[in-house]
N, C-alpha and C. Protein backbone atom coordinates (compact mmCIF):
# COMPACT_ATOMS: atom_id res chain seq x y z
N UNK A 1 147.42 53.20 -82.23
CA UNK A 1 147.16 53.92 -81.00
C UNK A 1 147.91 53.24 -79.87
N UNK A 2 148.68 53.66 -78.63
CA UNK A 2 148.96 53.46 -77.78
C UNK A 2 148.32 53.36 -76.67
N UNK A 3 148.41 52.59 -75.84
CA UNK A 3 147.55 52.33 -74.99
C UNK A 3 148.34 51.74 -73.46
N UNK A 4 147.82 51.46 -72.33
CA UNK A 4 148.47 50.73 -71.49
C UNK A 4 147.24 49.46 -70.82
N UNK A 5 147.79 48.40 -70.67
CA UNK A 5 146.71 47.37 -70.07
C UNK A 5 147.44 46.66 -69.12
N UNK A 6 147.04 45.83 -67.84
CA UNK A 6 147.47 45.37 -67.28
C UNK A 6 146.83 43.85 -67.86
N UNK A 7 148.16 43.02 -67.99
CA UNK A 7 147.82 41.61 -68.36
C UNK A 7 148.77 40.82 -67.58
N UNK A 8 147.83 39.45 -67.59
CA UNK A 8 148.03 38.47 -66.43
C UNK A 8 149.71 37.70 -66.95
N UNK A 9 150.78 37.92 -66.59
CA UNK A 9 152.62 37.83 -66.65
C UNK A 9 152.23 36.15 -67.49
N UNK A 10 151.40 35.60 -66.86
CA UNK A 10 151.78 33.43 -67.99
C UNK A 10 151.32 34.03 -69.12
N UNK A 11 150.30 34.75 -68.85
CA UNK A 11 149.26 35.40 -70.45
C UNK A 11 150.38 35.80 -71.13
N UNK A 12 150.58 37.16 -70.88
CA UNK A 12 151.61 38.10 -71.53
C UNK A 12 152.81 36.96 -72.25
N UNK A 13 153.32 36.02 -70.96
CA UNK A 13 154.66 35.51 -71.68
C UNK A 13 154.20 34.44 -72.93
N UNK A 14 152.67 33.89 -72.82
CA UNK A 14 152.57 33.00 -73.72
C UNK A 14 152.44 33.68 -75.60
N UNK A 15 152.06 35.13 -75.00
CA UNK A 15 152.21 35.77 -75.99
C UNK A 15 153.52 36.36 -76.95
N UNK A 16 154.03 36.59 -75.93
CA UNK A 16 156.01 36.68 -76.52
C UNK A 16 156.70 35.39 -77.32
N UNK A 17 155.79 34.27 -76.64
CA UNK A 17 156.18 33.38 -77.42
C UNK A 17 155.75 32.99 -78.80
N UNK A 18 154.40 33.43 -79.09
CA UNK A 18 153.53 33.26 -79.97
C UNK A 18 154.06 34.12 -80.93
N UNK A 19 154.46 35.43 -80.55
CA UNK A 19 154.94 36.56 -81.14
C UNK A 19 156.95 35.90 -82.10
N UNK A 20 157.44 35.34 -81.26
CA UNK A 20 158.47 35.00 -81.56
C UNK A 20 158.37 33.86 -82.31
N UNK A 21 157.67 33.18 -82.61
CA UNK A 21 157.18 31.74 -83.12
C UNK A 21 157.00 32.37 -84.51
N UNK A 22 156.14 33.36 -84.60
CA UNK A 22 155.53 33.82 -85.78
C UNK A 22 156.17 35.09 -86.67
N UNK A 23 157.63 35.28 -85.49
CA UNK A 23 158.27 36.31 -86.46
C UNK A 23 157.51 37.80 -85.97
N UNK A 24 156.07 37.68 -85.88
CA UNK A 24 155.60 39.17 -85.65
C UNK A 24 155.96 39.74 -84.66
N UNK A 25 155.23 41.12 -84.04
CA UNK A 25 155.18 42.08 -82.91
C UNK A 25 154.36 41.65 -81.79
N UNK A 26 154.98 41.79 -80.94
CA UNK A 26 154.03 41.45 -79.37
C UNK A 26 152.60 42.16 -79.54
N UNK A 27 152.46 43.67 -80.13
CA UNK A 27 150.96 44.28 -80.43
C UNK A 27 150.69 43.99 -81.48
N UNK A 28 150.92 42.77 -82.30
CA UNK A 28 150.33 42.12 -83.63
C UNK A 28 149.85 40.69 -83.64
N UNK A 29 150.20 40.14 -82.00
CA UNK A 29 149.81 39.19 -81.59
C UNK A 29 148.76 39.42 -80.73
N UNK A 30 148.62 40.43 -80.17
CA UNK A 30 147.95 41.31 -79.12
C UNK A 30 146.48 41.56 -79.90
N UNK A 31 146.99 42.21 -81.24
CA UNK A 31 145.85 42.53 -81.83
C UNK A 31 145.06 41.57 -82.42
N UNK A 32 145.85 40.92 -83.00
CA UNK A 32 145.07 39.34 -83.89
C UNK A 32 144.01 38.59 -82.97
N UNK A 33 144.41 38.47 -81.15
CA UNK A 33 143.78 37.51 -80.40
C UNK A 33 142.44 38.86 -79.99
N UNK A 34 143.00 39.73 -80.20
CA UNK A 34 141.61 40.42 -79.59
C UNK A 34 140.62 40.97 -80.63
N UNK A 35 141.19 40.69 -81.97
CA UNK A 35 140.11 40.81 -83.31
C UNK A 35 139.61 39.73 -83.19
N UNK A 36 140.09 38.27 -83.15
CA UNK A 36 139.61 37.22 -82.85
C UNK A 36 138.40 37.02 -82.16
N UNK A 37 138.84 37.12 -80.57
CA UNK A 37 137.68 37.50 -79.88
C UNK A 37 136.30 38.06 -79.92
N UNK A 38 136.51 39.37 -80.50
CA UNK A 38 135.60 40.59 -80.88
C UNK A 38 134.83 39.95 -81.93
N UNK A 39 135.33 39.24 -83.37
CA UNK A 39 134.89 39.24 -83.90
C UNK A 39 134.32 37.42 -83.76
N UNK A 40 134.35 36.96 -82.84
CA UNK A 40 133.26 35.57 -82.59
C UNK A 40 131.95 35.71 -82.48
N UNK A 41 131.71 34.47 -83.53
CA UNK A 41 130.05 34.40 -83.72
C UNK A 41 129.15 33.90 -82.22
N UNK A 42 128.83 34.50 -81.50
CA UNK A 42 127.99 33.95 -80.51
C UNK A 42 126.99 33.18 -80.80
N UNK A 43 126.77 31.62 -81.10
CA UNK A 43 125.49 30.96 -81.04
C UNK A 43 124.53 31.28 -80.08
N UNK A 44 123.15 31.91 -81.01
CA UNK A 44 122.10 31.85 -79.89
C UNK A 44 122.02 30.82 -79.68
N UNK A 45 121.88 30.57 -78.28
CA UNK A 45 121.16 29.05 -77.53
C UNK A 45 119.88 28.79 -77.57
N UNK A 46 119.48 27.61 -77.90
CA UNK A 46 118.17 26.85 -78.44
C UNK A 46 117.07 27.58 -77.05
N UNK A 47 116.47 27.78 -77.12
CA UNK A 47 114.91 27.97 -76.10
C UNK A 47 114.83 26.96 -75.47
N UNK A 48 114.44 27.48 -74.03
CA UNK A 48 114.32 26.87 -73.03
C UNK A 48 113.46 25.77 -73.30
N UNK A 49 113.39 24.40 -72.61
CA UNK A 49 112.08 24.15 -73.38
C UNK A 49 111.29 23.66 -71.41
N UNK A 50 110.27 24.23 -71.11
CA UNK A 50 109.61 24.43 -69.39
C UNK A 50 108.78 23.10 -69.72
N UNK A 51 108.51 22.76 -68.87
CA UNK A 51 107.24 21.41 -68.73
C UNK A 51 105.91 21.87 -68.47
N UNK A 52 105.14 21.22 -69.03
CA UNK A 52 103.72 22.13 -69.09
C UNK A 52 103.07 21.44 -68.09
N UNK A 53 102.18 22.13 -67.32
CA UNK A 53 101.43 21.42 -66.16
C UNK A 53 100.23 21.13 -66.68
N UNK A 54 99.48 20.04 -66.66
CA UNK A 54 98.74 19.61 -67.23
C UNK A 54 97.23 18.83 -65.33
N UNK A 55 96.47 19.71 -65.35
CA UNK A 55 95.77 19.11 -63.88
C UNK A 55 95.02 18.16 -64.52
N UNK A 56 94.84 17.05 -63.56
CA UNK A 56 94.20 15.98 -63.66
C UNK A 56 92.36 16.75 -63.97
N UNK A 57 92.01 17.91 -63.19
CA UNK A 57 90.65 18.04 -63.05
C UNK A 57 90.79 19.64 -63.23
N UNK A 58 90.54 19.95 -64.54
CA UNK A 58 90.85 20.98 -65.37
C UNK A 58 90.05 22.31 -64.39
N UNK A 59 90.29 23.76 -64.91
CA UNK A 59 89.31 24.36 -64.05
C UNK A 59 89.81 24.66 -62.74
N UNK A 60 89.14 25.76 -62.50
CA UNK A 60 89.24 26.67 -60.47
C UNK A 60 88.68 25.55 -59.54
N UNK A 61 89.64 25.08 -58.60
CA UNK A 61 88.76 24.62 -57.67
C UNK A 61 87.42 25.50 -57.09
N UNK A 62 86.54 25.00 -55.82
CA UNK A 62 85.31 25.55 -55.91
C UNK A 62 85.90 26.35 -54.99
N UNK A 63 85.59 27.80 -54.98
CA UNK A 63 85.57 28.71 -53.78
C UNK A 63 86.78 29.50 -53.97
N UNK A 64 87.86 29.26 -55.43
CA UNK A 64 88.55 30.18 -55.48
C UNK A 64 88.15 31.36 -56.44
N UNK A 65 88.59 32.62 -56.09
CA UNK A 65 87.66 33.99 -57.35
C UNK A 65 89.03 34.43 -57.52
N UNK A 66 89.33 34.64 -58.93
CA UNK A 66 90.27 35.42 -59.36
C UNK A 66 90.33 36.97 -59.09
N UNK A 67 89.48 37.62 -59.19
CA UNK A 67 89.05 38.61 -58.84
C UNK A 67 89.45 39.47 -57.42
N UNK A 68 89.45 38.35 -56.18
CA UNK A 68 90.17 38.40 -55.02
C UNK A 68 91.40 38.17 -54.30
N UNK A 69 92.18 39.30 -54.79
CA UNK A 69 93.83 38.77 -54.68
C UNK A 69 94.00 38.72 -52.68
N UNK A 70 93.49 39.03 -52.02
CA UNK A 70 93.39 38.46 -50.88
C UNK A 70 93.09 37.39 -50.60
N UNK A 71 91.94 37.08 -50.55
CA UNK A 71 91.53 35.49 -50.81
C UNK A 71 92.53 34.45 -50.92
N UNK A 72 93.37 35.34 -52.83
CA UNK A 72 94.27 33.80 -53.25
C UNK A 72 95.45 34.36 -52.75
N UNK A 73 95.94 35.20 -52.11
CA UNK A 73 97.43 35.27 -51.16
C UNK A 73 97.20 34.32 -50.29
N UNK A 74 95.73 34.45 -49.15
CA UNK A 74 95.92 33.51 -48.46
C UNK A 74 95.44 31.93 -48.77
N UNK A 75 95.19 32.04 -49.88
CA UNK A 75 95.03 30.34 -50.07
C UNK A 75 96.83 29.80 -51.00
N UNK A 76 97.12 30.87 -51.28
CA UNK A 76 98.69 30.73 -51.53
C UNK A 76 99.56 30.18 -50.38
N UNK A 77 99.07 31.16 -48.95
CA UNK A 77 100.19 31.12 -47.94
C UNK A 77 99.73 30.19 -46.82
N UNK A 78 98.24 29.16 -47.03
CA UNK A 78 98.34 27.98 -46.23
C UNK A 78 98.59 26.97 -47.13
N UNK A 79 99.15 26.69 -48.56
CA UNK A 79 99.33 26.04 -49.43
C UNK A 79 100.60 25.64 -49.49
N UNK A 80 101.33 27.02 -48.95
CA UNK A 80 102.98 26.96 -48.79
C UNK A 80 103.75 26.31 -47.96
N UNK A 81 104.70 25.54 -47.99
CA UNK A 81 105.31 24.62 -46.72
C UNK A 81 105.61 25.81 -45.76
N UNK A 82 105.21 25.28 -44.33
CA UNK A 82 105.96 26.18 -43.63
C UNK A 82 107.35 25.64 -42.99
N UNK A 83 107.71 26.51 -42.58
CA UNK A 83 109.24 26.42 -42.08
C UNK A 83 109.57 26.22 -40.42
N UNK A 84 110.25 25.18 -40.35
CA UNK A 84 110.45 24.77 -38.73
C UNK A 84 110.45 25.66 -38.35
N UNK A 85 110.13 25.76 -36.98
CA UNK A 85 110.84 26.91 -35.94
C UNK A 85 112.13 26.72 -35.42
């Protein structure tokens, strides 16, 4: 199939060379690096591994209710650093 691509001129020329090195076609060098590509094994990467929080004094402090997402917004938002003026 014919096609048109714009490729980066050091790219392209390192390829003419590769192509001439090896005797083959500029689209047989073209094709080899992009079967190459395509066909790389991607290693999944190992799992994150997070740090577990562990409280000294297990348990809701006294006076917080899960139940009351008002409540814990604002015990969220005097908990939060505030920001200079």
């Amino acid at each position: 199939m014919r096609t048109t691509v714009t490729i980066d001129d050091e790219l392209l020329a390192r390829a003419k060379v590769r192509a001439a090195e090896t005797r083959t076609s500029l689209g047989s060098v073209l094709e080899d690096a992009l079967r190459a590509h395509l066909d790389e094994q991607v290693a999944p990467s190992a799992p994150a591994v997070l740090p577990v929080f562990r409280p000294t004094t297990p348990g809701l402090l006294p006076g917080v209710d899960l139940d009351d997402s008002d409540a814990l917004a604002r015990l969220l938002e005097d908990e939060a650093p505030h920001a200079a003026p």
